[in-house]
N, C-alpha and C. Protein backbone atom coordinates (compact mmCIF):
# COMPACT_ATOMS: atom_id res chain seq x y z
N UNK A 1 0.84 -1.18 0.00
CA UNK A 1 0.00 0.00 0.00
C UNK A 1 0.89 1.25 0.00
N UNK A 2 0.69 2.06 -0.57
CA UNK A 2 0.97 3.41 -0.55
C UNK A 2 0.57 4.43 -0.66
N UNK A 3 1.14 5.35 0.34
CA UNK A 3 0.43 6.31 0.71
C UNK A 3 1.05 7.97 0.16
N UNK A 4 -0.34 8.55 -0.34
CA UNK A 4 0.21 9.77 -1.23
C UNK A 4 0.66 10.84 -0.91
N UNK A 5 1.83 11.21 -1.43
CA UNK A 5 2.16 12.68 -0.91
C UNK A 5 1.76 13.63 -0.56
N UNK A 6 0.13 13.57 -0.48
CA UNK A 6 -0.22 14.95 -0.27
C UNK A 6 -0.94 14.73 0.75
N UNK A 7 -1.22 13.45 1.50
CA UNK A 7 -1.36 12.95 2.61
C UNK A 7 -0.20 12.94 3.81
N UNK A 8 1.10 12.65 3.42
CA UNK A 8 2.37 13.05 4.04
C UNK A 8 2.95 14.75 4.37
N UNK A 9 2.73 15.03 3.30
CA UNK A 9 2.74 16.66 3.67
C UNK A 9 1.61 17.37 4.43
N UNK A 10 0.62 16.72 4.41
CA UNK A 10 -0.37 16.97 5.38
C UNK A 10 -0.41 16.68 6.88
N UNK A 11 0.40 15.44 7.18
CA UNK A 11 0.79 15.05 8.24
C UNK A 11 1.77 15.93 8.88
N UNK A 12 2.77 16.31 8.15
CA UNK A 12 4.00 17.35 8.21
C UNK A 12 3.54 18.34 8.31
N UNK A 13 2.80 19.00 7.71
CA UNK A 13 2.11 20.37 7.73
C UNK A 13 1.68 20.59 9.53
N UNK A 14 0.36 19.46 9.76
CA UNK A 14 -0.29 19.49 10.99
C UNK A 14 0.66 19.47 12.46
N UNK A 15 1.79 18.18 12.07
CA UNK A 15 2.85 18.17 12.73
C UNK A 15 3.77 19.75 13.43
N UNK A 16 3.91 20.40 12.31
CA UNK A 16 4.54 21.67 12.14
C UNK A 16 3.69 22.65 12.85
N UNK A 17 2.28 22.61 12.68
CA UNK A 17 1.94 23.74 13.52
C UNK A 17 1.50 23.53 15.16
N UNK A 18 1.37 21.79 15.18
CA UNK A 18 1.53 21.76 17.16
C UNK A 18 2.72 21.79 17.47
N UNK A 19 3.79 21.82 16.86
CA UNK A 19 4.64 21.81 17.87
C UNK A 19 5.54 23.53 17.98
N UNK A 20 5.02 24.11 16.73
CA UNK A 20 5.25 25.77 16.86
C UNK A 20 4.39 26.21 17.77
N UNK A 21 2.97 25.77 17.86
CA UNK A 21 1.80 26.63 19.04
C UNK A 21 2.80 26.07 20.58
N UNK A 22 3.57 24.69 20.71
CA UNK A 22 3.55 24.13 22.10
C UNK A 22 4.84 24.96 22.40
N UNK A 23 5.73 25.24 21.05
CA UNK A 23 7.01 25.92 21.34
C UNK A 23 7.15 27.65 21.83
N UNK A 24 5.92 28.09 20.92
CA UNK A 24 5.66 29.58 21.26
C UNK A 24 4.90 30.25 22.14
N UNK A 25 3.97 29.04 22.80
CA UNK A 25 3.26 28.95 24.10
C UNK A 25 4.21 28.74 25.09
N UNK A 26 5.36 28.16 25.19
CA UNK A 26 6.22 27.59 26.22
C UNK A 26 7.58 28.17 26.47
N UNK A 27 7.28 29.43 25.60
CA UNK A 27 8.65 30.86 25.42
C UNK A 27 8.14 31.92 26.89
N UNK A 28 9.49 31.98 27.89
CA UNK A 28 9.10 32.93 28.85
C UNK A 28 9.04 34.25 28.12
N UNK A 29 8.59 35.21 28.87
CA UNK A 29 8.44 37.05 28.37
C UNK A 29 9.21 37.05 27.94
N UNK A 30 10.86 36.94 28.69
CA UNK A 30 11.67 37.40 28.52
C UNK A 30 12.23 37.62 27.02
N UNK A 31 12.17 36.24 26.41
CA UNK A 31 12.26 35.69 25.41
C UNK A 31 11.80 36.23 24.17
N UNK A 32 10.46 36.69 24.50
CA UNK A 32 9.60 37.17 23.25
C UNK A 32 10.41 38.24 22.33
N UNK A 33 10.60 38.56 22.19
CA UNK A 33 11.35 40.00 21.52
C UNK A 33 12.37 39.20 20.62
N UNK A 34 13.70 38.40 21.26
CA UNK A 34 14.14 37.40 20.33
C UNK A 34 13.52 36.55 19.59
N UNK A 35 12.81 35.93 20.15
CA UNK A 35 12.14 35.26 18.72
C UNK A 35 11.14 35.36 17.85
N UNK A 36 11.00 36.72 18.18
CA UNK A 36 10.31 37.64 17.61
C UNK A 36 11.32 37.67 15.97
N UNK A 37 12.34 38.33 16.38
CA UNK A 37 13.41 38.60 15.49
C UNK A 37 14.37 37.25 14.89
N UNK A 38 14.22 36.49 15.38
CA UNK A 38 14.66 35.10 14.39
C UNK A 38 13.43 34.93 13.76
N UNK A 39 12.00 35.11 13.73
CA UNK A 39 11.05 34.84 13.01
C UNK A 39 10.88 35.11 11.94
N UNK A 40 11.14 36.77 12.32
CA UNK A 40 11.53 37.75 11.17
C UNK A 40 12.33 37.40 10.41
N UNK A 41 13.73 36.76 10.44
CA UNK A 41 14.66 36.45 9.68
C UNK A 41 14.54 35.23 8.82
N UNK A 42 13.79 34.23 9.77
CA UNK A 42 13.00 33.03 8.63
C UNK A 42 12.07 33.20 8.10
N UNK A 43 11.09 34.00 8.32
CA UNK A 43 10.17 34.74 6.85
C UNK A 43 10.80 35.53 6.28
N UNK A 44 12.22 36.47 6.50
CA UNK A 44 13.08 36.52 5.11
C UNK A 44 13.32 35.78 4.35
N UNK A 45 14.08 34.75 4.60
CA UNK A 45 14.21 33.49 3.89
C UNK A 45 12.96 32.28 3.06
N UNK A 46 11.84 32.56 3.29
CA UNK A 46 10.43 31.95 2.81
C UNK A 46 10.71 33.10 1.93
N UNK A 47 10.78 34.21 1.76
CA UNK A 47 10.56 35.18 0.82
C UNK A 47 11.25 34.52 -0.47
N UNK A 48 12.23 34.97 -0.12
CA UNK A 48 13.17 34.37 -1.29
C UNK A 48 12.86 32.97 -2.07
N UNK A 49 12.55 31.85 -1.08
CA UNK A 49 11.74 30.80 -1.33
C UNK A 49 10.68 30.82 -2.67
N UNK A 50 9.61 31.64 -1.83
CA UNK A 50 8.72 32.12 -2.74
C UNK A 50 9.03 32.91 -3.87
N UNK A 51 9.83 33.36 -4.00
CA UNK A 51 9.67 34.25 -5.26
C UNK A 51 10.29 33.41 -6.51
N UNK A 52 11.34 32.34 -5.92
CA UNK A 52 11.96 31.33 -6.77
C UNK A 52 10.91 30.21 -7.41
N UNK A 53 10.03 29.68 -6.03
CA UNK A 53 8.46 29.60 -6.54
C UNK A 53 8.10 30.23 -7.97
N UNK A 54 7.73 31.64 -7.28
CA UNK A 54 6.54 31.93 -8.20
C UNK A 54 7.66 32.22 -9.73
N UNK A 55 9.04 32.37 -10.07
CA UNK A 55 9.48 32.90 -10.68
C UNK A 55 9.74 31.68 -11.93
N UNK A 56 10.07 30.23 -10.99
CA UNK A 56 11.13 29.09 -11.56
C UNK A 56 9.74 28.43 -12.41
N UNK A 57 8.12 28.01 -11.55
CA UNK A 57 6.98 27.26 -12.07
C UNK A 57 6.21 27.85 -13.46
N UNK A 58 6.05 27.01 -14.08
CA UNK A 58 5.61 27.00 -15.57
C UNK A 58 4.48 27.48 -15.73
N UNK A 59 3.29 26.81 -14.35
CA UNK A 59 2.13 27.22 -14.49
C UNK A 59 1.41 28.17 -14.07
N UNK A 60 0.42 28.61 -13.94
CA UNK A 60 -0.45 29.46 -13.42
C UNK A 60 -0.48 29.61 -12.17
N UNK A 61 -0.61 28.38 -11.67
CA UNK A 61 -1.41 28.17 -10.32
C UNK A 61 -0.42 28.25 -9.80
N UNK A 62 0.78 27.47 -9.98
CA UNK A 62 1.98 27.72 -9.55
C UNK A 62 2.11 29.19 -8.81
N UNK A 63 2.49 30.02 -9.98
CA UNK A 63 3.01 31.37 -10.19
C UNK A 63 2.10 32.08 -8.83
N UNK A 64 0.71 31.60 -9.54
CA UNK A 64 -0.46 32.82 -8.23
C UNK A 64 0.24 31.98 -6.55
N UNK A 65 0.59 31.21 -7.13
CA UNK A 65 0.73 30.70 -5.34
C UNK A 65 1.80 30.96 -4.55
N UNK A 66 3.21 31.39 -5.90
CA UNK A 66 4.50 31.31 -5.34
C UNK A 66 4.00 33.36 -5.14
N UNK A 67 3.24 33.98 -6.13
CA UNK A 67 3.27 35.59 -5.41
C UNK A 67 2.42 35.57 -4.07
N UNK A 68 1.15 34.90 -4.17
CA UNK A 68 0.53 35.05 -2.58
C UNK A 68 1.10 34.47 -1.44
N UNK A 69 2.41 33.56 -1.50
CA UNK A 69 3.45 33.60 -0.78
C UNK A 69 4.34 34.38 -0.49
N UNK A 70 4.78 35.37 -1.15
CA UNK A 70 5.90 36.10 -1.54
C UNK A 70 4.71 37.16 -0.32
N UNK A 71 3.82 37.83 -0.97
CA UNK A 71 3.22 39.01 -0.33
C UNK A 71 2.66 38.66 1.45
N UNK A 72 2.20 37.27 1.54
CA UNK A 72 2.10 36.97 3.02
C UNK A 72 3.04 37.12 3.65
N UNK A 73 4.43 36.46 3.01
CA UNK A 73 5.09 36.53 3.86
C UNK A 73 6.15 38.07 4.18
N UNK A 74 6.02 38.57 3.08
CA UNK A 74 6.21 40.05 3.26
C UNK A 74 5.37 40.84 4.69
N UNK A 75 4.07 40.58 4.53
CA UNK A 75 3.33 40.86 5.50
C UNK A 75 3.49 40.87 6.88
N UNK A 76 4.21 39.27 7.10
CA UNK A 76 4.30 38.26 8.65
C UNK A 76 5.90 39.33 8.56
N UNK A 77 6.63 40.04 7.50
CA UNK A 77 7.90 40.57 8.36
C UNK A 77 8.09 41.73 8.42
N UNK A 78 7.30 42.30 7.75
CA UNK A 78 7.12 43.84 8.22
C UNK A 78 5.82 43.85 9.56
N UNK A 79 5.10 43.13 9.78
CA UNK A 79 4.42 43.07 11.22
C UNK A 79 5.03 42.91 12.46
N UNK A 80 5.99 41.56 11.42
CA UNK A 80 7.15 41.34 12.88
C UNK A 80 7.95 42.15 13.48
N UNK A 81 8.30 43.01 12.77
CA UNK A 81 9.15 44.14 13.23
C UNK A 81 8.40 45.38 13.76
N UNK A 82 7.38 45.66 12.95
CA UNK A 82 6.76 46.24 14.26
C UNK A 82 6.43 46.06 15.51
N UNK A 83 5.94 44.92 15.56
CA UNK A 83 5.77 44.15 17.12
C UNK A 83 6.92 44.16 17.78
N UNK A 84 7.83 43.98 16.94
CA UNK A 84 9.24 43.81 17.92
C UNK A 84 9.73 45.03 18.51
N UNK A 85 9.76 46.17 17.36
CA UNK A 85 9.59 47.63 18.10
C UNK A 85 8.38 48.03 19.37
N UNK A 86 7.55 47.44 18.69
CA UNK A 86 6.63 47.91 20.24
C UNK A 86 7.19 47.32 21.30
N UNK A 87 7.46 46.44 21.65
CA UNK A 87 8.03 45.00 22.29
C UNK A 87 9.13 45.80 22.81
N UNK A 88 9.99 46.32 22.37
CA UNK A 88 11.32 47.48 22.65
C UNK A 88 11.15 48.42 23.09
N UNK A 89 10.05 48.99 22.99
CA UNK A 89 9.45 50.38 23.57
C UNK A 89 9.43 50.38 24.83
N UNK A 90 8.79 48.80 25.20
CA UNK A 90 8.14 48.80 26.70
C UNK A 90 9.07 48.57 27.25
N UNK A 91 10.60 48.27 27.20
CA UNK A 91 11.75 47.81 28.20
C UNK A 91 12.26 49.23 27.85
N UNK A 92 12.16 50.79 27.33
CA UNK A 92 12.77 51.73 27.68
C UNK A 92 12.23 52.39 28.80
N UNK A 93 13.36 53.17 30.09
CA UNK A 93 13.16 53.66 30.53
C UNK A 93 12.26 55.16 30.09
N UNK A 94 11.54 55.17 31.32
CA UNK A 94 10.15 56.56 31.05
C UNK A 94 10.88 57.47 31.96
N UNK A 95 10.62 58.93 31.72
CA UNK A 95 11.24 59.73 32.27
C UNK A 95 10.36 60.04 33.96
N UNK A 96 10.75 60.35 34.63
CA UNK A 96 10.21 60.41 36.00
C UNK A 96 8.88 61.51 36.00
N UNK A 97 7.70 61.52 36.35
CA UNK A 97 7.09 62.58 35.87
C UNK A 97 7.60 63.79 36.31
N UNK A 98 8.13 64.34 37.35
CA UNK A 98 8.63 65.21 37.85
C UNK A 98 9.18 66.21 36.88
N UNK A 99 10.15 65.49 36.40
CA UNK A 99 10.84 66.17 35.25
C UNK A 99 10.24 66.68 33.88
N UNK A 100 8.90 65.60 33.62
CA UNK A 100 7.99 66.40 32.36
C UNK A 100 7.64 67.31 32.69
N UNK A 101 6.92 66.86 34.29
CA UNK A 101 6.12 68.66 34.72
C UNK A 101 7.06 69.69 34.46
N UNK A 102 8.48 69.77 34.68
CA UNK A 102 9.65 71.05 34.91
C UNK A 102 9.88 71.26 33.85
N UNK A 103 9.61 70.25 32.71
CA UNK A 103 10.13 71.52 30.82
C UNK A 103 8.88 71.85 30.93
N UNK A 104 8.70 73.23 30.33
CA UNK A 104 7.27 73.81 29.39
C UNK A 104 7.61 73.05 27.64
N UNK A 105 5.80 73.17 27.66
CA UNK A 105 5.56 72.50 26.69
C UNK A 105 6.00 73.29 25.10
N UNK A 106 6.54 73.10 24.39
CA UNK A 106 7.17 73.58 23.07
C UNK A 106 6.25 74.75 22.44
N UNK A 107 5.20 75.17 22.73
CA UNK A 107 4.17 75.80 22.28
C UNK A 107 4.60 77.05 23.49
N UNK A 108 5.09 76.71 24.85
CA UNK A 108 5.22 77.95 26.35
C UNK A 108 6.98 78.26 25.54
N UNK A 109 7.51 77.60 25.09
CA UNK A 109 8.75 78.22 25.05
C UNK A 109 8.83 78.89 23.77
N UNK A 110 8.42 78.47 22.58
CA UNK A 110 8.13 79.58 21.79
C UNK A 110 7.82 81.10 21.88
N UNK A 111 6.64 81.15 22.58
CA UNK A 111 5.95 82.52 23.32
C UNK A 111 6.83 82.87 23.88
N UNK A 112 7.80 82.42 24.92
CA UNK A 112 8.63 83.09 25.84
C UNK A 112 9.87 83.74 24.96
N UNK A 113 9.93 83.15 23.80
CA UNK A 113 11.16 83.72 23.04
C UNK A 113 10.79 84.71 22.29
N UNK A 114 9.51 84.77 21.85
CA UNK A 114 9.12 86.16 21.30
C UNK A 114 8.48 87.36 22.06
């Protein structure tokens, strides 16, 4: 008996996404921000993937599948990096309020110069 490839890659496929949910569920805080940014760097690499896809296949279906790859995954790495910037934001130090209250606001120091 044998069993068809597109039954095996299906297995692989399903395989692939429990053990990314058990791996990215099981990442402390700390963590997040890095693999945030290796993520980013392996949907660089799917890019390229894809575009060899959509560039190298003969057919149609091919082609539409290797660009709606190409543009998802464009998507998943310009998101990623935003997230990762937000993600960066929140570990900078905030200034003490004290000190906002003591500058005037850019609109009081204008006036004061004219």
């Amino acid at each position: 008996m044998e069993i068809s490839h597109t039954i095996i890659n299906l297995i692989i496929f399903v395989l692939a996404i429990y053990v990314g949910y058990h791996v990215v569920w099981t990442v402390t805080p700390a963590l997040h921000t890095p693999l945030m940014a290796v993520t980013n760097a392996i949907s660089a690499i799917i890019i390229v993937g894809a575009m060899l896809a959509a560039g190298l296949t003969e057919g149609v279906t091919g082609q539409v599948a290797g660009t709606l790859a190409v543009a998802l995954a464009a998507v998943n790495v310009f998101g990623g990096f935003l997230v990762t910037q937000r993600m960066l934001e929140m570990f900078r130090k905030k200034e003490p309020k004290a000190s906002r209250e003591a500058k005037p606001a850019p609109a009081a120091r204008e006036k004061e110069a004219a």
